[in-house]
Protein backbone atom coordinates (compact mmCIF):
# COMPACT_ATOMS: atom_id res chain seq x y z
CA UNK A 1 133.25 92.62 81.26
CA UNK A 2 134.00 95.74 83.38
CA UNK A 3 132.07 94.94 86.66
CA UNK A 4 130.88 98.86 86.61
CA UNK A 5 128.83 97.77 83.23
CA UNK A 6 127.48 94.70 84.98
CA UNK A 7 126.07 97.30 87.76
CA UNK A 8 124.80 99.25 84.84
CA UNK A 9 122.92 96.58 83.04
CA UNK A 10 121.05 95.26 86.44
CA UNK A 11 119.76 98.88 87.15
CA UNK A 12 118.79 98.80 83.40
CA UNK A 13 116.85 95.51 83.94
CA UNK A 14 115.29 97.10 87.39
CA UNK A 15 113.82 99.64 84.99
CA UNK A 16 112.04 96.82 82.95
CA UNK A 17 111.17 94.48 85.87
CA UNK A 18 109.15 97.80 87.26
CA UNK A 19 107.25 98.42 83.85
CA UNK A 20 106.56 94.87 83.88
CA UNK A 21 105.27 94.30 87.05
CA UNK A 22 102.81 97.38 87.11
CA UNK A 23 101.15 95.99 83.33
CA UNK A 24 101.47 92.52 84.76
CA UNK A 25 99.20 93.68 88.37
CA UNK A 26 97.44 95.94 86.19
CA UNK A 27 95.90 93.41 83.90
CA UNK A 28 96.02 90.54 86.36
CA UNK A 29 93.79 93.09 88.32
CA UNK A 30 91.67 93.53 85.32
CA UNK A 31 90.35 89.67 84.90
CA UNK A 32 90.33 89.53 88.68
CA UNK A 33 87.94 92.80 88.66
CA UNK A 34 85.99 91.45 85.53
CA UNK A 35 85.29 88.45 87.26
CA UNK A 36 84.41 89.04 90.90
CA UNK A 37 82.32 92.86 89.78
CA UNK A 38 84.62 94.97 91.52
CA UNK A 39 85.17 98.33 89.87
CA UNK A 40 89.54 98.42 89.78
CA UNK A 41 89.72 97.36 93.42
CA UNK A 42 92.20 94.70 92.78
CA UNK A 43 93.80 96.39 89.60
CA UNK A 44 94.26 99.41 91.99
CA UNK A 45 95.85 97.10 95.45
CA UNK A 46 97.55 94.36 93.15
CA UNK A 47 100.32 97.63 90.84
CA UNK A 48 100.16 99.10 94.80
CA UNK A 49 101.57 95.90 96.35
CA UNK A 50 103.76 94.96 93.14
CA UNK A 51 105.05 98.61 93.18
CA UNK A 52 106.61 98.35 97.32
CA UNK A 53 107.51 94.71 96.56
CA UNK A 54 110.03 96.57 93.49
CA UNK A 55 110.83 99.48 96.02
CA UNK A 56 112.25 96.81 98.55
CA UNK A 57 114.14 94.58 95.72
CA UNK A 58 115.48 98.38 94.76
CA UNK A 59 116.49 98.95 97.94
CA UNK A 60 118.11 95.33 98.99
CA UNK A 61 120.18 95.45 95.54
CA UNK A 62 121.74 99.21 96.48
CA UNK A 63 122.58 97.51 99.77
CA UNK A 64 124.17 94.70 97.98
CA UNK A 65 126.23 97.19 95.49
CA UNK A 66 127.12 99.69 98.37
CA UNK A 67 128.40 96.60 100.42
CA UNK A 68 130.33 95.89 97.12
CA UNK A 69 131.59 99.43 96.92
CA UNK A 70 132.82 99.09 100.47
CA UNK A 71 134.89 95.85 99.92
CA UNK A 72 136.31 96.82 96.74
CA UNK A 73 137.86 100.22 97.95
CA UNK A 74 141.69 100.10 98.67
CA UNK A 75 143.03 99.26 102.44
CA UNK A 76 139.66 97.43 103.13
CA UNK A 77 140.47 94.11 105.21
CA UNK A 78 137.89 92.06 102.95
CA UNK A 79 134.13 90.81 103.02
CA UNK A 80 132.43 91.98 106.02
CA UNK A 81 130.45 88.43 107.69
């Protein structure tokens, strides 16, 4: 498998993973609303939290392929410790 098309399917999956985890906190937040009375308090904090937690896993795998990028180019001594 070209290793481009491997970086092409995980940003494809990152796409899924955030739909996921905003209908996952979104109903999660629903029973957790329904049963303590609150009116879409924890709906509203839980797809908040669960949206930075995906914005930091976005951000650690573009380190990761950048740090890829970098070792991969021509001339470069090799894997950085």
């Amino acid at each position: 498998m070209n290793p481009d098309k491997g970086k092409g399917i995980v940003f494809l999956g990152i796409g899924f993973e955030l739909v996921a985890m905003c209908l996952g906190g979104h109903y999660l937040g629903e029973f957790i609303d329904a049963h303590y009375g609150w009116k879409a308090v924890a709906s509203t904090y839980l797809v908040l939290v669960l949206l930075i937690a995906w914005f930091l896993h976005l951000f650690y795998l573009l380190r990761k392929f950048e740090k890829d990028d970098e070792n991969d180019k021509p001339g470069s001594p090799g894997p950085k410790p």
